[in-house]
C-alpha atoms as a PDB file:
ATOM      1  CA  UNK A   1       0.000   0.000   0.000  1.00  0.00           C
ATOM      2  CA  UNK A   2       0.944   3.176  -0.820  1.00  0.00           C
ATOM      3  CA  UNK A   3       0.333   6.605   0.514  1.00  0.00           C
ATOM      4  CA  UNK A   4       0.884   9.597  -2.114  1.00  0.00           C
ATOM      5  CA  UNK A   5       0.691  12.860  -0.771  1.00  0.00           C
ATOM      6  CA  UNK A   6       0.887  15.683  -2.896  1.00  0.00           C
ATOM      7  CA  UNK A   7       3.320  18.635  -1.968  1.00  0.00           C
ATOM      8  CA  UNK A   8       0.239  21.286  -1.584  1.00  0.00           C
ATOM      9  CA  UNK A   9      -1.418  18.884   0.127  1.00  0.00           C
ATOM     10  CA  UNK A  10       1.266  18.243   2.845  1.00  0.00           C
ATOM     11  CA  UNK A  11       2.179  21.765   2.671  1.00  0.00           C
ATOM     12  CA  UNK A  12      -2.160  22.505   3.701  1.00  0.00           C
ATOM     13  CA  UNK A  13      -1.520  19.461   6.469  1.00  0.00           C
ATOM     14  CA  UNK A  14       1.531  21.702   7.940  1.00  0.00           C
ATOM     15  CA  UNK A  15      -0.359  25.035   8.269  1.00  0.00           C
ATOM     16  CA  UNK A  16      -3.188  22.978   9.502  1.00  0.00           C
ATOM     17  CA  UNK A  17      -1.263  21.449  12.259  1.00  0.00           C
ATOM     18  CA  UNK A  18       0.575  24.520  13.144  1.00  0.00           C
ATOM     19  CA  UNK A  19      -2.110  26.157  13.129  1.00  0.00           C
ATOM     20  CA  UNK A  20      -3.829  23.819  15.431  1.00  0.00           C
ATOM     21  CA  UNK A  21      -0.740  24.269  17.844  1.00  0.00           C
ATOM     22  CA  UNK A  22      -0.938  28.076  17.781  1.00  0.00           C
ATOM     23  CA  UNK A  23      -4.167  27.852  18.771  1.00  0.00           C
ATOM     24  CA  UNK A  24      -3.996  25.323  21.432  1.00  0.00           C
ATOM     25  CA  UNK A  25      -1.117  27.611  22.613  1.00  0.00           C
ATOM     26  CA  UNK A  26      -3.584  30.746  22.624  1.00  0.00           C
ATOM     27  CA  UNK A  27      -6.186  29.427  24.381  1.00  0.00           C
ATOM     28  CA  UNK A  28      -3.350  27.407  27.250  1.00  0.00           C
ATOM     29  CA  UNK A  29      -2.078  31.404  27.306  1.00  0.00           C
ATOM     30  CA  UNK A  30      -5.563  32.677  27.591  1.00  0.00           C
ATOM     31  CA  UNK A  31      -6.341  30.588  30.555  1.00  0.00           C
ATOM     32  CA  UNK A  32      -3.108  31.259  32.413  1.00  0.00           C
ATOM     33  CA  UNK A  33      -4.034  34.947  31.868  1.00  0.00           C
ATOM     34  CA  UNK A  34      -7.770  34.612  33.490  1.00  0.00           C
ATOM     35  CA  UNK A  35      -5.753  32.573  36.281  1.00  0.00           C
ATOM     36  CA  UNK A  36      -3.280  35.159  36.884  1.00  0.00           C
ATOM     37  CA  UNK A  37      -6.317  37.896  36.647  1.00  0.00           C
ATOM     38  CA  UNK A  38      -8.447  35.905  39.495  1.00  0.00           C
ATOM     39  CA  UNK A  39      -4.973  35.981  41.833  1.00  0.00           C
ATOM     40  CA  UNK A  40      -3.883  39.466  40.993  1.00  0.00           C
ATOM     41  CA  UNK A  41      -7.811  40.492  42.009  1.00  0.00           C
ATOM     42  CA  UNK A  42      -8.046  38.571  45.155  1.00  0.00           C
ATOM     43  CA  UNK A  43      -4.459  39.654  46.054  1.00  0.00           C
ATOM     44  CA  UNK A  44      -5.577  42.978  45.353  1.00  0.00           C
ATOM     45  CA  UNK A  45      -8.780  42.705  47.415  1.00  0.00           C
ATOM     46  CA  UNK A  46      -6.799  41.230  50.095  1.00  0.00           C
ATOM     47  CA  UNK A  47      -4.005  44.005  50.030  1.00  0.00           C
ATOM     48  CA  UNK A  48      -7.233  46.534  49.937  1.00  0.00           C
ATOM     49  CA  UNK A  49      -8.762  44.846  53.227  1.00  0.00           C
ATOM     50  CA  UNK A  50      -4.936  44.514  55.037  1.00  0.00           C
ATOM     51  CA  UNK A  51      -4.816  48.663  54.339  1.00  0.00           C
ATOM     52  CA  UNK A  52      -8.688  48.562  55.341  1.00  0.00           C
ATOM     53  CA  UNK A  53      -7.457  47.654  58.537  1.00  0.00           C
ATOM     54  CA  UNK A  54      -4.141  49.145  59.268  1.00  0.00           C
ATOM     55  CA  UNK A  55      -6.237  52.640  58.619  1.00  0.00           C
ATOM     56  CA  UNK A  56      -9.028  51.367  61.294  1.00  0.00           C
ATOM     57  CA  UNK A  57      -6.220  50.225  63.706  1.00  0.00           C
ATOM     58  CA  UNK A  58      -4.501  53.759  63.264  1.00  0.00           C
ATOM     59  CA  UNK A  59      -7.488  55.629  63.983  1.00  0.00           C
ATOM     60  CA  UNK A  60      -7.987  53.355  67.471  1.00  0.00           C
ATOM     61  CA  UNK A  61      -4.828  53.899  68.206  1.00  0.00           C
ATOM     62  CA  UNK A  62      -5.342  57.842  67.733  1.00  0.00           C
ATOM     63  CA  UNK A  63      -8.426  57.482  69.863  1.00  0.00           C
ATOM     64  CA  UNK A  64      -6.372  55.747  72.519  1.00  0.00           C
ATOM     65  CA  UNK A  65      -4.078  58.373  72.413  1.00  0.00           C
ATOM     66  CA  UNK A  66      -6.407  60.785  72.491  1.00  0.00           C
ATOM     67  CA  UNK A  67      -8.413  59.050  75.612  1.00  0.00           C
ATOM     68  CA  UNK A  68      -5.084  58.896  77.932  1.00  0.00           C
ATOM     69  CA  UNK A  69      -3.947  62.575  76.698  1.00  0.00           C
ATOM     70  CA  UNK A  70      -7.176  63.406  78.130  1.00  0.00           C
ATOM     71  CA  UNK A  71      -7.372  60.854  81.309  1.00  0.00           C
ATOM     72  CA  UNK A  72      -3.524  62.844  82.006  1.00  0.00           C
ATOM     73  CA  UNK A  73      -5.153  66.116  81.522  1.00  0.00           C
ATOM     74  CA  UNK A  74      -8.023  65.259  84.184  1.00  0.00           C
ATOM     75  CA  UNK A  75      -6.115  62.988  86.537  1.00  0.00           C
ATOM     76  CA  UNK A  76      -4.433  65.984  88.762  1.00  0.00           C
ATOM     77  CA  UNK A  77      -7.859  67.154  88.789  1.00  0.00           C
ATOM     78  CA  UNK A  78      -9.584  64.296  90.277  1.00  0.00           C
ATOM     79  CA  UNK A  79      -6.706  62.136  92.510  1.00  0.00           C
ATOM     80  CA  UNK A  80      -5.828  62.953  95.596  1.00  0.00           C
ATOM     81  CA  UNK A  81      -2.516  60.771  96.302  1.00  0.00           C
ATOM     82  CA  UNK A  82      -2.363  58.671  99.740  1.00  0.00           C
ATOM     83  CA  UNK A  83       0.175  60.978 101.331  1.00  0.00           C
ATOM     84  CA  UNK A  84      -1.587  64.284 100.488  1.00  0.00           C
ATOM     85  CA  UNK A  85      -5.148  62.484 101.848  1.00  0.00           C
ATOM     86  CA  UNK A  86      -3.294  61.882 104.928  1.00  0.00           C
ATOM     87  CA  UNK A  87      -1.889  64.916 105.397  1.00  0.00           C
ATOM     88  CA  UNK A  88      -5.217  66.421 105.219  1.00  0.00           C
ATOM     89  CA  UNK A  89      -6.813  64.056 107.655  1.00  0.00           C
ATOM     90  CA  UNK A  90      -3.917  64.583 110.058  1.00  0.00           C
ATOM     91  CA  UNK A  91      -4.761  68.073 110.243  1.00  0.00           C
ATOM     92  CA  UNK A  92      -8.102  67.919 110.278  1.00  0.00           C
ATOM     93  CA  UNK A  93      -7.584  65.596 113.552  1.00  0.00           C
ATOM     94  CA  UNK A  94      -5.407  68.371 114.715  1.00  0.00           C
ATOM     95  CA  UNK A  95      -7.761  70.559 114.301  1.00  0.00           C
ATOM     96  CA  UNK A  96     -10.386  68.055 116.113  1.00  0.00           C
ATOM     97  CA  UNK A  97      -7.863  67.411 118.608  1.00  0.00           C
ATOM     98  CA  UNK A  98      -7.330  71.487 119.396  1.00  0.00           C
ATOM     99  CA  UNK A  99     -11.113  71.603 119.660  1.00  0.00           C
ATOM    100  CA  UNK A 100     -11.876  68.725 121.739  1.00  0.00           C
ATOM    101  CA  UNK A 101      -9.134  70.434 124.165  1.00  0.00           C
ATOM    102  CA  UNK A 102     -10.583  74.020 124.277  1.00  0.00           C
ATOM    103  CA  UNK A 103     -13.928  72.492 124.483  1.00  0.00           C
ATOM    104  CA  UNK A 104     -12.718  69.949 127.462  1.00  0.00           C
ATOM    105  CA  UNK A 105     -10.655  73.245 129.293  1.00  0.00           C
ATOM    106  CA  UNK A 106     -14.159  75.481 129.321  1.00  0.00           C
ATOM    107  CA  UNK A 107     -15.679  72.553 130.649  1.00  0.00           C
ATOM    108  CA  UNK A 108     -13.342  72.247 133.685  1.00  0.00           C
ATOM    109  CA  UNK A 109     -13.378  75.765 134.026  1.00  0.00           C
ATOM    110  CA  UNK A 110     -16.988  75.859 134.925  1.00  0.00           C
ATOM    111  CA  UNK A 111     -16.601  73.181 136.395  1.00  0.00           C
ATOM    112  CA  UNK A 112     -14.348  75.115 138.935  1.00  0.00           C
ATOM    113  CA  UNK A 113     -16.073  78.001 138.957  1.00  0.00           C
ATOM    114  CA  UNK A 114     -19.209  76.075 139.294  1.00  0.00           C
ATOM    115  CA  UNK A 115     -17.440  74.264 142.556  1.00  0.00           C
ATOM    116  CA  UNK A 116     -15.906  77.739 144.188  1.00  0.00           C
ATOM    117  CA  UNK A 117     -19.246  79.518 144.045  1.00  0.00           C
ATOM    118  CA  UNK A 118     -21.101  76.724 145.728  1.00  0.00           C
ATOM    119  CA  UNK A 119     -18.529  76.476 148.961  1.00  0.00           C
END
């Protein structure tokens, strides 16, 4: 048996398979392309969400900031440390202590004149 092949004919089957391979590459391109498009996007909507974020945490961080700036402002307002409370209370009880002693001195003064005025 024998095959006879005419030169335009194998010259057609040559474009035809070349063809056939150029197209098989475009479309194996094509899809690498649409792969590479889906990873770019969803690394992109990823790297969109990350910044998203970093900008939210900023902003609570500025609010933290801005919180203890504030709780630093209005903490010598409202403390009072242990050692100035007790200094207060100390004399206060001085104070107390003074009175209690004037009060107790009248007291035995009438007390006296009270006893000299009846003898």
């Amino acid at each position: 048996m024998n095959i006879e092949i005419q030169f335009w004919q194998l010259v057609l089957l040559l474009i035809t398979f070349f063809g056939a391979c150029a197209g098989a590459g475009k479309f194996l391109l094509s899809q690498m392309q649409s792969h590479l498009d889906t990873r770019f996007q969803s690394v992109g909507s990823r790297l969109d969400k990350i910044e998203e974020v970093g900008r939210e945490e900023a902003n609570q961080w500025q609010r933290v900031e801005r919180e203890l700036m504030s709780l630093k402002a209005d903490l010598p307002l409202q403390y009072v440390r242990r050692e100035d409370y007790i200094r207060g209370q100390s004399v206060i009880e001085a104070k107390l202590d003074g009175l209690a002693m004037k009060i107790e001195n009248t007291q035995l003064r009438n007390l006296m004149k009270g006893d000299g005025h009846a003898h």
